[in-house]
Protein backbone atom coordinates (compact mmCIF):
# COMPACT_ATOMS: atom_id res chain seq x y z
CA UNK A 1 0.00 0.00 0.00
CA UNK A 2 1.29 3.00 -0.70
CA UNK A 3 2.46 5.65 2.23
CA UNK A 4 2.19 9.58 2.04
CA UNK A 5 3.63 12.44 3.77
CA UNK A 6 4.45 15.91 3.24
CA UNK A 7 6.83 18.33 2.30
CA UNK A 8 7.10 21.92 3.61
CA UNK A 9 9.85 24.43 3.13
CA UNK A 10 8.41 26.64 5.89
CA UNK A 11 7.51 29.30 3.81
CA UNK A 12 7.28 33.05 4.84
CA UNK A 13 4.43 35.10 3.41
CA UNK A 14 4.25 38.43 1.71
CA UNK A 15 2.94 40.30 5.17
CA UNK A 16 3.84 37.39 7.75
CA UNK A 17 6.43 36.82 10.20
CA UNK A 18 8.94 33.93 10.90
CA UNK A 19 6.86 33.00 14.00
CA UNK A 20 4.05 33.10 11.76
CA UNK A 21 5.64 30.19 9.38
CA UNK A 22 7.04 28.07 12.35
CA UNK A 23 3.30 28.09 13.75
CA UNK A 24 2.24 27.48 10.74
CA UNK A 25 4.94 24.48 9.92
CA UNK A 26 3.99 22.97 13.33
CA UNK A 27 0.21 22.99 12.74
CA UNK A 28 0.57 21.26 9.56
CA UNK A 29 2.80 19.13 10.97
CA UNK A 30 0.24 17.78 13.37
CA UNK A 31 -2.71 17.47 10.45
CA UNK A 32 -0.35 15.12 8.94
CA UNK A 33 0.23 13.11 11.45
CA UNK A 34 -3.69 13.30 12.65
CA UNK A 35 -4.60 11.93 8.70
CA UNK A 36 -2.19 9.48 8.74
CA UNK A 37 0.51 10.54 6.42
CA UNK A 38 3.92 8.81 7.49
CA UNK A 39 6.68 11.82 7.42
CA UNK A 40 7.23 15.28 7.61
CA UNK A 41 10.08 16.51 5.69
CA UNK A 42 11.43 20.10 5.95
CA UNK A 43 13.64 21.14 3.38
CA UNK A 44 16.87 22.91 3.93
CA UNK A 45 16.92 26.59 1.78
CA UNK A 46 19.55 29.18 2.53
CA UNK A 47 19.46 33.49 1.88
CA UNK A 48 16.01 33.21 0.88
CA UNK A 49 13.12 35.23 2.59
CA UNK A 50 10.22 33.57 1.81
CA UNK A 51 11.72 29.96 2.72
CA UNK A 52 12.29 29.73 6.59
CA UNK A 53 13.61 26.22 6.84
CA UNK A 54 17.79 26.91 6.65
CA UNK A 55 18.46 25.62 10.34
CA UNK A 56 16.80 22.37 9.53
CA UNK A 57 17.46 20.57 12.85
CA UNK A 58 16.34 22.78 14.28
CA UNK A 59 12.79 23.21 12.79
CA UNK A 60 12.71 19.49 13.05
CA UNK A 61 13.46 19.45 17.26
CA UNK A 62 10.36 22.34 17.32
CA UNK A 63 8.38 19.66 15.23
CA UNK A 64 8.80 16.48 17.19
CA UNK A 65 8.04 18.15 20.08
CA UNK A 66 4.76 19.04 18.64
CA UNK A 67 3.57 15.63 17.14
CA UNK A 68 4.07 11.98 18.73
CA UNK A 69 4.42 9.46 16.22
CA UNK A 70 4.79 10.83 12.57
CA UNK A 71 8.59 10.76 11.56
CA UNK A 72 10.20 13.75 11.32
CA UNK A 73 12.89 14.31 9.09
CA UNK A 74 14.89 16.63 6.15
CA UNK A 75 14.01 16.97 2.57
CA UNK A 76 17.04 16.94 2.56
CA UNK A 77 19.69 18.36 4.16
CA UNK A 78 22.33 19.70 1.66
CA UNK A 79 25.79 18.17 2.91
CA UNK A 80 28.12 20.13 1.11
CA UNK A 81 26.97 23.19 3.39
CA UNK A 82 28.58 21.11 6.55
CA UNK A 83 30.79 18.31 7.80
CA UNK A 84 30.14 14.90 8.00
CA UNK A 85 30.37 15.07 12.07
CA UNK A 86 28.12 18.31 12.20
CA UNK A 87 25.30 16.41 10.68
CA UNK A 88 25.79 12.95 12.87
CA UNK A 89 26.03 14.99 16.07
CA UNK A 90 22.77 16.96 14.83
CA UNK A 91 20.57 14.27 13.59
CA UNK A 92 21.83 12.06 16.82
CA UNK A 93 20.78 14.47 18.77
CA UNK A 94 17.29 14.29 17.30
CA UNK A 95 17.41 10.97 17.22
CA UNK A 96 18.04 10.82 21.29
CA UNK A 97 15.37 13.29 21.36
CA UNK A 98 12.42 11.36 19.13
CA UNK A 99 13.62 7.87 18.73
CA UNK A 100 12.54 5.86 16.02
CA UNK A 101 11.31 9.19 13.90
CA UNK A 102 14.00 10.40 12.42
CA UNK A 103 14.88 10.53 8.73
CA UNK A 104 17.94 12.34 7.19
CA UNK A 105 18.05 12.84 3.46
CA UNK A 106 20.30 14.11 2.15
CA UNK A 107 21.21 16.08 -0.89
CA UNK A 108 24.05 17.58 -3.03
CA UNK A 109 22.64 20.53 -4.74
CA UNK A 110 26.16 22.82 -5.74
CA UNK A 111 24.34 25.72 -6.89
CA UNK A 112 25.29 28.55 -4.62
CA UNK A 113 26.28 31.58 -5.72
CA UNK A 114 29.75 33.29 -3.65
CA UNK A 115 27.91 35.33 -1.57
CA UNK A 116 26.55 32.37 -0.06
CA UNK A 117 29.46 30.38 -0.12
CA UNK A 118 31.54 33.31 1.39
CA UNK A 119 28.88 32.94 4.38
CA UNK A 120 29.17 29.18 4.69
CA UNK A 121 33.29 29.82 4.25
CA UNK A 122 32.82 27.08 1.68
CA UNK A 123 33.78 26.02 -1.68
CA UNK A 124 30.17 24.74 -2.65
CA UNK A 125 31.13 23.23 -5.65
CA UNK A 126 34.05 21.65 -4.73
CA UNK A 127 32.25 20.56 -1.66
CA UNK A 128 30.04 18.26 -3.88
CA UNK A 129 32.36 16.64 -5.57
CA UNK A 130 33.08 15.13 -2.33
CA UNK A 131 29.72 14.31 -1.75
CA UNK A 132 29.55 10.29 -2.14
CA UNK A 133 32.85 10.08 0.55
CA UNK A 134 30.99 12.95 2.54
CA UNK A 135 27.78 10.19 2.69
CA UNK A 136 29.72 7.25 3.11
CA UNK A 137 31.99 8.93 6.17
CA UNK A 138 28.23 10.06 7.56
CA UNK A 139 26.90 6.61 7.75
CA UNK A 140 29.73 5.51 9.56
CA UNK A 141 29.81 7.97 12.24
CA UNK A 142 25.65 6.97 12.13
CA UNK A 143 26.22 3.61 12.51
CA UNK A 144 29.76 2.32 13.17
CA UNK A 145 30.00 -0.32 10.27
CA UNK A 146 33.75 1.82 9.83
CA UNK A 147 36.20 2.26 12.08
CA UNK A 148 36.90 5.93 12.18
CA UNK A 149 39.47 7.83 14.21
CA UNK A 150 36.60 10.06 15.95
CA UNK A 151 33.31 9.14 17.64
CA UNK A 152 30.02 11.35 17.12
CA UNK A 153 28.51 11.77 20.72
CA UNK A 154 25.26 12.62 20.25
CA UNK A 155 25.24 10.09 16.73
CA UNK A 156 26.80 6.96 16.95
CA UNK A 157 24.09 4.36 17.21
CA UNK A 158 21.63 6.70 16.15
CA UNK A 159 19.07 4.73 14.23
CA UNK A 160 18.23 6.97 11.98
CA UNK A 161 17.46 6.29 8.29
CA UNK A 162 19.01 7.66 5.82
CA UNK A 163 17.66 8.55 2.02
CA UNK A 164 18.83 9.59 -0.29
CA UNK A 165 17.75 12.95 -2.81
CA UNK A 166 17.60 13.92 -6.01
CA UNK A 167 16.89 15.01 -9.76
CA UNK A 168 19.16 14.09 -12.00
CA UNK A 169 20.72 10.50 -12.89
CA UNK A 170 23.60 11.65 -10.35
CA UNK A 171 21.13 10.92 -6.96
CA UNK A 172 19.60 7.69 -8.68
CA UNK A 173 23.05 6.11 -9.29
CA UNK A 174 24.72 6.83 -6.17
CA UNK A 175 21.54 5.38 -4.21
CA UNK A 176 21.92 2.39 -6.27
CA UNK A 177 25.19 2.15 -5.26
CA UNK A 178 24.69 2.28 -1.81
CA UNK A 179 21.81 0.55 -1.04
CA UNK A 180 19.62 4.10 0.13
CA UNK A 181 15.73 4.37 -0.46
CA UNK A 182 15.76 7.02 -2.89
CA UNK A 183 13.63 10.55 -3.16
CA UNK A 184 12.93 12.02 -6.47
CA UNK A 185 12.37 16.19 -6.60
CA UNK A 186 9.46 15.92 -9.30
CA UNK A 187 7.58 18.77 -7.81
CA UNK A 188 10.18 21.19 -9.07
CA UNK A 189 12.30 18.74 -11.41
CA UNK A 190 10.83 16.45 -13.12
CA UNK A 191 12.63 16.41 -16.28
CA UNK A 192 14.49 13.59 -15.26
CA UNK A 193 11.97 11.72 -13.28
CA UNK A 194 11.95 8.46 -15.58
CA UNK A 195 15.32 7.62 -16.43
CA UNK A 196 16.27 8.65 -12.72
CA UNK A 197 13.64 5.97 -11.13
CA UNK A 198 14.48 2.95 -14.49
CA UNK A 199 18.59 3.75 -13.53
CA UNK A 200 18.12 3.21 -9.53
CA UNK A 201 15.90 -0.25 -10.01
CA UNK A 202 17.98 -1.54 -12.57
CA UNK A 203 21.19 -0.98 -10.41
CA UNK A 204 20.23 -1.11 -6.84
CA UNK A 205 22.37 -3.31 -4.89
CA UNK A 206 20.80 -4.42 -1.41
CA UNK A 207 22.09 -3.22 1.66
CA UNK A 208 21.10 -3.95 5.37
CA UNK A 209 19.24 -1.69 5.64
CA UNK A 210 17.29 -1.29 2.50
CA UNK A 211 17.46 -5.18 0.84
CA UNK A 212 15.08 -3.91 -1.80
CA UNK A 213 15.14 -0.60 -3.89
CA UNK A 214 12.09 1.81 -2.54
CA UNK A 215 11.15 4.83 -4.31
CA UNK A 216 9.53 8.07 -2.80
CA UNK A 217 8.78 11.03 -5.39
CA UNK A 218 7.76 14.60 -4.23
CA UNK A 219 4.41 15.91 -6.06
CA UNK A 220 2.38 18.97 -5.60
CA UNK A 221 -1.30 18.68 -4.38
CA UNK A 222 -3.76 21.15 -3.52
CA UNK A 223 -7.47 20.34 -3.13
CA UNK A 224 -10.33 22.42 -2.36
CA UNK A 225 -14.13 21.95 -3.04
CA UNK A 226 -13.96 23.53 -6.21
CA UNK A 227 -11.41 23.26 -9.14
CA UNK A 228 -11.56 27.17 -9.13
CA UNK A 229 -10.74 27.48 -5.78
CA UNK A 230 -7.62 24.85 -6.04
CA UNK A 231 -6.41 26.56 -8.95
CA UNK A 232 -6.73 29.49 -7.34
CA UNK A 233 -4.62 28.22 -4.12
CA UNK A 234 -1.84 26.87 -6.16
CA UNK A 235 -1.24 30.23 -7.79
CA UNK A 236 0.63 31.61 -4.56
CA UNK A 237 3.26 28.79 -5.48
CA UNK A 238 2.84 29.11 -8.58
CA UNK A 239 4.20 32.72 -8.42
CA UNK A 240 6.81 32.45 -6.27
CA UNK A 241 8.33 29.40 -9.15
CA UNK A 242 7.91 31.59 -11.96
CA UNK A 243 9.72 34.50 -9.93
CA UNK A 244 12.26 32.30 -8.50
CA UNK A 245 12.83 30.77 -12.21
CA UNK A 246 13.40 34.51 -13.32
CA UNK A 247 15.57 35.56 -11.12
CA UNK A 248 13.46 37.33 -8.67
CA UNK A 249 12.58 35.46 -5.45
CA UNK A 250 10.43 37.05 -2.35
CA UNK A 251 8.26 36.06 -0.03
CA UNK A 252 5.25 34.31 -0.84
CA UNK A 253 2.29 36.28 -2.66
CA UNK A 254 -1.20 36.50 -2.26
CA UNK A 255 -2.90 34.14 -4.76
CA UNK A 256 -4.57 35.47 -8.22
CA UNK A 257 -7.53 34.64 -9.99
CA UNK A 258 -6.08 32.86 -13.51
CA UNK A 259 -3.11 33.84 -12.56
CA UNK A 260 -1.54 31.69 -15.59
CA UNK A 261 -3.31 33.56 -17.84
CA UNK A 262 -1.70 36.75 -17.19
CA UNK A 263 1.52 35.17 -18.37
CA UNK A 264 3.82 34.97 -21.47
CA UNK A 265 4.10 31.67 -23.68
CA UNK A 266 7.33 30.90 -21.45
CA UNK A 267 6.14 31.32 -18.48
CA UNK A 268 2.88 29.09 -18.94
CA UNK A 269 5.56 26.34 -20.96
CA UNK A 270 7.38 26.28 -17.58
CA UNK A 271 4.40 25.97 -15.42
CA UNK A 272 2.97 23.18 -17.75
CA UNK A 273 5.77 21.35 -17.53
CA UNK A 274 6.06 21.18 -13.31
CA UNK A 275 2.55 20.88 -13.20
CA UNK A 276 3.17 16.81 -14.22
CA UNK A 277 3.83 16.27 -11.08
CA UNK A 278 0.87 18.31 -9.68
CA UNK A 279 -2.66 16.85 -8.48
CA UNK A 280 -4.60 20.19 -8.52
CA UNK A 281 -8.91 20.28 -8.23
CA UNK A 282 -11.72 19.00 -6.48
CA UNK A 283 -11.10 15.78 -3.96
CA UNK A 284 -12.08 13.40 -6.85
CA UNK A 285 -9.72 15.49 -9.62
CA UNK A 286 -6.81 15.17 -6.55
CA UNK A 287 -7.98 11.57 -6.10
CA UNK A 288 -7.62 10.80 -10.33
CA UNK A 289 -4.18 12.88 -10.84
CA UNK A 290 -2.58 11.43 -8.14
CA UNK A 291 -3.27 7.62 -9.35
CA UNK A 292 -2.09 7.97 -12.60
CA UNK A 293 1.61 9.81 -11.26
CA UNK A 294 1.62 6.56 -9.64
CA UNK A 295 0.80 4.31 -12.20
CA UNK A 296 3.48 6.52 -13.61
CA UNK A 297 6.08 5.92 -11.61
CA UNK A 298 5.46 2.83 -9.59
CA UNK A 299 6.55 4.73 -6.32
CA UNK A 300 6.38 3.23 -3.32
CA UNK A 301 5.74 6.90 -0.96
CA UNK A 302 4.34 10.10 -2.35
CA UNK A 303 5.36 13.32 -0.36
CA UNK A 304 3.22 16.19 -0.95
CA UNK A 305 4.36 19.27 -1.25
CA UNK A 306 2.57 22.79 -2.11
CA UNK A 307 2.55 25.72 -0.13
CA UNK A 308 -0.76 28.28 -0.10
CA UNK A 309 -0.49 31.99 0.82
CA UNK A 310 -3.04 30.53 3.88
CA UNK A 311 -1.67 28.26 5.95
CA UNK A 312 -5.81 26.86 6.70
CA UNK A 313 -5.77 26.29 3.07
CA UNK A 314 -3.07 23.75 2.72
CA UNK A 315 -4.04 22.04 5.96
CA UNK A 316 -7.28 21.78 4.60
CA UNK A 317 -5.72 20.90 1.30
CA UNK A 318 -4.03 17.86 3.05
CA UNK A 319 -7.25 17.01 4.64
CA UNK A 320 -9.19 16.54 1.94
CA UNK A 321 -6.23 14.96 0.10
CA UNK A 322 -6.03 11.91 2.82
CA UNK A 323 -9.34 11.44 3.08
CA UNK A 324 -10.01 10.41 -0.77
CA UNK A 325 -6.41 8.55 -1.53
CA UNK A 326 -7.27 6.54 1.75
CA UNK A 327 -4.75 7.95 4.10
């Protein structure tokens, strides 16, 4: 049977506070859990006002001590940002904290610009070319299958699982390689969404703790009683991709009534083309689009993302969601 949970980048709207979005994170948080959905993943996003999720372990400590038994975790964390020991110590601590709940995917997204990586006092992009060792020295200090020279306290014996992210062929091959459930970005990336899922079955080889390659894919969904009223939800995202895509990121906007029609050809093109990974419409429309991504793609977990401009409206969103995929 298939699981779902939900994705949330915290996000900060046009008028609202960063209190606002925490409160906002937490009470969606606990909507999941109530309809059943089996994770909550919070993304990590750095320099970027309208995303409030950059001190990911730290969101996730002010989740799990709002919810019980949903597992709490990070879509993903980006390890070229930090050490290897950082992120045991971190994600051990949680672990200590919520037993049993925690998930830690991780990610290797290069694509900061200096002024970032001048904050971080990184070289990002060298950074990920380290990224398979970086993972590999991680799971060690997670679960002691390597003898290293150092010891994670919080971290070592941590039983955490791990997953691994991505969007390209890159994250589906070194999952493979590994042996790590694997997450595919489709909600924002889907270009390579079927070669990427084909490369990690063909080449998975079992590991302890995954024996058998599982799939999760990311997906946008946002349901209301109307179609009008879902379209008109989504077009808060909406905005903030198309203004993010050129160049111009902010908070995120009120929604607008057909707001794709206002747009040029290019615009629209790039919307069409994320929105095949989208379930957007009545319960039933939800219900349809979600079925056939699946028949699509075989997965064995969808995660839900979408954010709306009212934080009532996605919970609601999720609600009605679970209750007609049989959450």
């Amino acid at each position: 049977m298939t699981k779902f949970s939900v994705l949330d980048l915290v996000p900060v709207r046009e008028g609202g506070t960063l209190s606002e979005a925490f409160d906002a994170a937490t009470t969606l948080a606990q909507a999941a859990e109530r309809a059943g959905c089996k994770r909550f993943w919070v993304a990590e996003h750095h320099a970027m006002e309208g995303i409030a999720g950059g001190a990911t372990s730290v969101v996730l400590a002010h989740i799990g001590n709002a919810t019980s038994t949903i597992r709490i975790g990070s879509g993903g964390i980006m390890l070229p940002n930090h050490t290897p020991f950082q992120i045991a110590e971190q994600f051990g601590t949680l672990d200590a904290l919520f037993p049993g709940r925690v998930d830690l995917g991780l990610g290797r997204a290069p694509g900061a610009g200096p002024e970032l990586q001048r904050a971080l006092r990184k070289d990002l992009h060298q950074a990920a070319e380290y990224f398979p060792q970086d993972v590999v020295e991680l799971r060690a200090l997670i679960t002691g299958d390597v003898d290293l020279p150092i010891k994670a306290t919080p971290g070592l014996g941590a039983k955490i699982e791990f997953w691994m992210l991505g969007s390209s062929l890159f994250g589906a091959q070194l999952a493979a390689r590994l042996g790590m459930p694997y997450a595919f970005a489709a909600h924002f990336a889907p270009d390579h969404l079927d070669a990427a899922l084909e490369t990690y079955r063909r080449d998975f080889q079992p590991s302890e703790a995954c024996p058998a390659p599982h799939v999760m894919v990311a997906m946008n969904a946002f349901a209301a009683e109307s179609e009008a009223e879902a379209r008109l939800l989504a077009s808060s995202q909406q905005q903030s991709f198309v203004r993010l895509r050129t160049g111009n990121p902010g908070k995120l906007p009120p929604p607008i009534e057909n707001y794709t029609d206002t747009l040029p050809a290019q615009a629209k093109a790039m919307l069409d083309h994320v929105g095949q990974a989208a379930a957007v419409g009545t319960p039933a429309q939800v219900r349809e689009s979600i079925a056939a991504f699946l028949e699509r793609t075989r997965a064995d977990e969808i995660i839900l993302a979408g954010a709306t401009y009212d934080p009532d409206a996605r919970v609601r969103s999720l609600e009605l969601t679970m209750e007609v995929i049989g959450g």
